[in-house]
Protein backbone atom coordinates (compact mmCIF):
# COMPACT_ATOMS: atom_id res chain seq x y z
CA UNK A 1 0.00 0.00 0.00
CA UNK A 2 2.83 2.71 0.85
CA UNK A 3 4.34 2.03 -2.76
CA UNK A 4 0.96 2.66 -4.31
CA UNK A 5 0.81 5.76 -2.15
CA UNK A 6 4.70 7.10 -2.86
CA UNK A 7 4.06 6.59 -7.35
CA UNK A 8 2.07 9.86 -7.01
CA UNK A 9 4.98 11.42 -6.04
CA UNK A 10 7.30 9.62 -8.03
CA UNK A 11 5.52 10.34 -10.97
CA UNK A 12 4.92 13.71 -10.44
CA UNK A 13 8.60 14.50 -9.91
CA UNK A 14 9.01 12.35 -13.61
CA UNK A 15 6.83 14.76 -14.91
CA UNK A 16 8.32 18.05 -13.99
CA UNK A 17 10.42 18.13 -17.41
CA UNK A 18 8.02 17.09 -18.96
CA UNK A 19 5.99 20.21 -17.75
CA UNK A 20 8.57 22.81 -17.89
CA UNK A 21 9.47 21.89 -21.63
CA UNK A 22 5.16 21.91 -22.35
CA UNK A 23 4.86 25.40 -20.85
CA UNK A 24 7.17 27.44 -22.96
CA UNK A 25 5.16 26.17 -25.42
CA UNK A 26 1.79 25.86 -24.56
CA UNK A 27 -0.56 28.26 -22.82
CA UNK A 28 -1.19 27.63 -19.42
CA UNK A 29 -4.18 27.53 -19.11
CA UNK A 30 -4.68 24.86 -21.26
CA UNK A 31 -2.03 23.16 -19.14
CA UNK A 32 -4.05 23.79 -16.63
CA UNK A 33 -7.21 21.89 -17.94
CA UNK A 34 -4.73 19.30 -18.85
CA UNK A 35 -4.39 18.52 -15.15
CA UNK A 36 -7.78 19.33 -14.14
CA UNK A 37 -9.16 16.47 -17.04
CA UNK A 38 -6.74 14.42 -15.71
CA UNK A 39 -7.25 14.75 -11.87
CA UNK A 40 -11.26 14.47 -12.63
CA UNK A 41 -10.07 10.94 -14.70
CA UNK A 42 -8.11 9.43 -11.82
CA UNK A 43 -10.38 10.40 -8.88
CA UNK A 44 -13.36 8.56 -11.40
CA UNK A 45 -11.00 5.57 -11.86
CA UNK A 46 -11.53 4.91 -8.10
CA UNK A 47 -14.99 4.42 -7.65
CA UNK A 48 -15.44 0.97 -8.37
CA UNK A 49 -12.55 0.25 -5.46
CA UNK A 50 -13.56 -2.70 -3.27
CA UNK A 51 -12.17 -4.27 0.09
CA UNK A 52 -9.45 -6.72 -2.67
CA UNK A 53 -7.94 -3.78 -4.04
CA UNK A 54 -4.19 -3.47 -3.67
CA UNK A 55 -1.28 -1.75 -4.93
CA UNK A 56 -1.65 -3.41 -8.66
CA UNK A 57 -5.33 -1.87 -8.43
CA UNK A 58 -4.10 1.53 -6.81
CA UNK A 59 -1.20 1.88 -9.11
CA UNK A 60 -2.89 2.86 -12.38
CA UNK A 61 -4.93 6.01 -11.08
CA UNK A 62 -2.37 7.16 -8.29
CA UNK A 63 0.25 7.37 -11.31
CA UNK A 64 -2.87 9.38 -12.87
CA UNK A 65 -3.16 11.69 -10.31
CA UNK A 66 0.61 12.05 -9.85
CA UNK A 67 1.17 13.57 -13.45
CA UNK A 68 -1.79 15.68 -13.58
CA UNK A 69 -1.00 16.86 -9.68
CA UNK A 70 1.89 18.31 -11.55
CA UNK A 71 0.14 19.76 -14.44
CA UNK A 72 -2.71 21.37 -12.01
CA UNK A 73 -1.01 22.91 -9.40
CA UNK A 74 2.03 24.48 -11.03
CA UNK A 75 -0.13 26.51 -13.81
CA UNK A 76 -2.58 27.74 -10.71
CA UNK A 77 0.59 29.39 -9.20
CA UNK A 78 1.82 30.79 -12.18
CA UNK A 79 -1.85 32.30 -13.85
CA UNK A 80 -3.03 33.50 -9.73
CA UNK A 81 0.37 35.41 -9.54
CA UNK A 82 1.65 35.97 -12.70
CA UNK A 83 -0.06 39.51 -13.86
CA UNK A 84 0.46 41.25 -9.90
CA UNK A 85 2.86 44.21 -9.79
CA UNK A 86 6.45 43.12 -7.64
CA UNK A 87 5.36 45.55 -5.09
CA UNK A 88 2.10 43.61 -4.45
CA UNK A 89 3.49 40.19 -4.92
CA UNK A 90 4.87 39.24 -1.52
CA UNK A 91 1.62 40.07 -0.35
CA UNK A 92 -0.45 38.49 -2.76
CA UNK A 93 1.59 35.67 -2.33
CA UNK A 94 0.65 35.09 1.52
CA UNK A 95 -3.03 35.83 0.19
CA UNK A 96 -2.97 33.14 -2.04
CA UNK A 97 -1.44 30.27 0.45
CA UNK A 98 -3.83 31.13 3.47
CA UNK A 99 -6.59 30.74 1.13
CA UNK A 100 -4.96 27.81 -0.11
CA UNK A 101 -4.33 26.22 2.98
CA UNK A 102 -7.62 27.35 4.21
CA UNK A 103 -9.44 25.94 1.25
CA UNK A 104 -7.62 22.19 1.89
CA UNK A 105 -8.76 22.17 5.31
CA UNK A 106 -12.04 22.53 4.59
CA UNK A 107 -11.83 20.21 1.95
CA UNK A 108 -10.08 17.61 4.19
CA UNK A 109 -13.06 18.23 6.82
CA UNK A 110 -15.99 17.75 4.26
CA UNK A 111 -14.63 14.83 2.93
CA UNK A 112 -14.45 13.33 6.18
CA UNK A 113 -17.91 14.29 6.79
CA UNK A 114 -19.25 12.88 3.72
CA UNK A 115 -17.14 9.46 4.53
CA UNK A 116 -18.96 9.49 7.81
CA UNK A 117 -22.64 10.08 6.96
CA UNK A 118 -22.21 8.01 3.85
CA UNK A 119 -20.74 4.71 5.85
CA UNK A 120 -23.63 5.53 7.87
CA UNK A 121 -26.21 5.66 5.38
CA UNK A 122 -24.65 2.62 3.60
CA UNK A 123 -24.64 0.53 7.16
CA UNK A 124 -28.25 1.51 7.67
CA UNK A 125 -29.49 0.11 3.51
CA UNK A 126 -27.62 -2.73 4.30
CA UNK A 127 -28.97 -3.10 7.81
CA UNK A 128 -32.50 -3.23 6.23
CA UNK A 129 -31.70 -5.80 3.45
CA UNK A 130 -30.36 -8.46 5.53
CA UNK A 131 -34.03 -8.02 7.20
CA UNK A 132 -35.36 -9.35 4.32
CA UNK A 133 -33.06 -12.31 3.89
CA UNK A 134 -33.51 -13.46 7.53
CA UNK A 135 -32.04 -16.83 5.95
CA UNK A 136 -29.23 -15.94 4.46
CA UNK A 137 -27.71 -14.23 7.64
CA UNK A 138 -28.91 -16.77 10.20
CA UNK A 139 -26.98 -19.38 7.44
CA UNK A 140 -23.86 -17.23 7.76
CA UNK A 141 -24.25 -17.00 11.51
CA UNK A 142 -24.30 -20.64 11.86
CA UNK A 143 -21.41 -21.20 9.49
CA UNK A 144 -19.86 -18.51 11.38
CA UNK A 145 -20.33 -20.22 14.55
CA UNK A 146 -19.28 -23.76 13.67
CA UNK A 147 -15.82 -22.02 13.16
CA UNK A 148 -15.80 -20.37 16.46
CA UNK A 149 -16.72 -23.85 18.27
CA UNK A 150 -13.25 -24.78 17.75
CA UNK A 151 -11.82 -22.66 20.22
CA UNK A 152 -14.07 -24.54 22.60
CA UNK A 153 -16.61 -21.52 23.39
CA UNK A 154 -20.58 -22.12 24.45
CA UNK A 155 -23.30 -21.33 22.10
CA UNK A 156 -24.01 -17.89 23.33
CA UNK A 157 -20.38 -16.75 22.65
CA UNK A 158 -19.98 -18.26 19.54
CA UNK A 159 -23.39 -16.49 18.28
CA UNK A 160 -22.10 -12.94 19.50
CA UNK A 161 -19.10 -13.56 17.92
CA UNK A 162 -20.48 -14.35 14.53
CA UNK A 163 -23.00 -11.65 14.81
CA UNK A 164 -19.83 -9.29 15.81
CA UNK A 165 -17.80 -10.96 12.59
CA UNK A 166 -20.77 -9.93 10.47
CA UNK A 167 -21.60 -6.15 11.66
CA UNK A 168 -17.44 -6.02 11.33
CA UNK A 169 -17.82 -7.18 7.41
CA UNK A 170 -20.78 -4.45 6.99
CA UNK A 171 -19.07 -2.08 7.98
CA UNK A 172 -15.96 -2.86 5.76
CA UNK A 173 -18.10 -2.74 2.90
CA UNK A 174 -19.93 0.65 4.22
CA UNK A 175 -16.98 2.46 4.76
CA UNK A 176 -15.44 1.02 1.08
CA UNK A 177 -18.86 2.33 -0.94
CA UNK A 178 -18.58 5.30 1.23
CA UNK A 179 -14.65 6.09 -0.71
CA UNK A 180 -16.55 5.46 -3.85
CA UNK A 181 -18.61 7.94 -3.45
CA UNK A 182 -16.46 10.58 -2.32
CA UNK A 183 -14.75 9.75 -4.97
CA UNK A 184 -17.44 10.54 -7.87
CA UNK A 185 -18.23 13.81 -5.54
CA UNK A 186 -14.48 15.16 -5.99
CA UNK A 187 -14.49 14.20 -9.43
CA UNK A 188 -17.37 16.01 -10.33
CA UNK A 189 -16.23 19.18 -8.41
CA UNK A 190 -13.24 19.21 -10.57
CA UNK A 191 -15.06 18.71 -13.30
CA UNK A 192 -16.95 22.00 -12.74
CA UNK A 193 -13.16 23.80 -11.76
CA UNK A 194 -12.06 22.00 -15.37
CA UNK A 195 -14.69 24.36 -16.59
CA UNK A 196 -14.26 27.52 -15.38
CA UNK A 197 -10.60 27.40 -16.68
CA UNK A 198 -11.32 29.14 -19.76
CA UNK A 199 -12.88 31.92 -17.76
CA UNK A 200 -9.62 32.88 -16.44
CA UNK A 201 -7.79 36.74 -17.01
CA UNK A 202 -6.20 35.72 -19.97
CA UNK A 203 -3.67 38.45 -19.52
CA UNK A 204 -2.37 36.08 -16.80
């Protein structure tokens, strides 16, 4: 999982050349909605994660988000600060980082907001289906148990504990379609910033 997580940096840092040798010859802002597409394609390309992913599964769209981190953030920088006087710019400068910084941690907050009330909601619709397959889960709780009657526990303890093993594998799965749909929510909001590119002070 950690290599999965360093590519996005490791790719990004490929890509600087890359980017450098592009922007003499490319404007931005186009750049810019390079990124953007490319941030809104990688955070899409994790949606249909699931509790078997690993680092083959993560690789693909972290190395994604790792080039167009590259392509996204460096233009921003440039077009916000580019067209501002030198007497202005140290000023401007600490302007744009607080709101920055300000903007990620409310970012960082809503998402794990949206991760909470979304496990939540998932737990809950999942809750009420396995009311309607009464079956099914008393057939997994008495599989469940036969494995727990090998450590030599009585039939009350082996129940709680397959009841326990199977409120511990819903909520797995809640908090998993919970990341998917965070997902789709910050790829769509970056769809719309993808969008307003072209709107920017072209004198920039």
């Amino acid at each position: 999982m950690g290599f999965a997580v360093c590519t996005t940096g490791i790719f990004q840092l490929f890509s600087v050349p890359f980017y450098f040798w592009l922007s003499k010859k490319i404007n931005l802002r186009w750049l810019l909605m390079a990124g953007l597409g490319g941030f809104v394609f990688s955070m899409y390309l994790f949606t249909p994660i699931t509790h078997e992913w690993g680092w083959q599964e993560l690789l693909f769209p972290q190395a994604i988000r790792g080039i167009s981190q590259q392509f996204a953030m460096a233009p921003i920088v440039t077009l916000t600060l580019g067209g501002i006087p030198k007497e202005r710019l140290k000023l401007a400068s600490g302007v744009f980082n607080l709101t920055r910084n300000f903007g990620g941690a409310i970012g960082i907050a809503l998402c794990g907001s949206i991760l909470n009330n979304r496990t939540n909601f998932h737990f809950s619709r999942m809750g009420e289906k396995m009311v309607s397959v009464p079956h099914t889960v008393n057939d997994f709780i008495s599989r469940s148990a036969l494995f727990f009657n090998r450590s030599g526990s009585d039939q009350t303890s082996e129940i709680l504990a397959s009841t326990k093993l199977l409120s511990q594998l819903m909520l797995r799965e809640a908090q998993t379609m919970a990341f998917s749909d965070t997902f789709l929510l910050i790829s769509g909001l970056l769809f719309i910033a993808f969008l307003l590119v072209p709107a920017m002070n072209k004198s920039s």
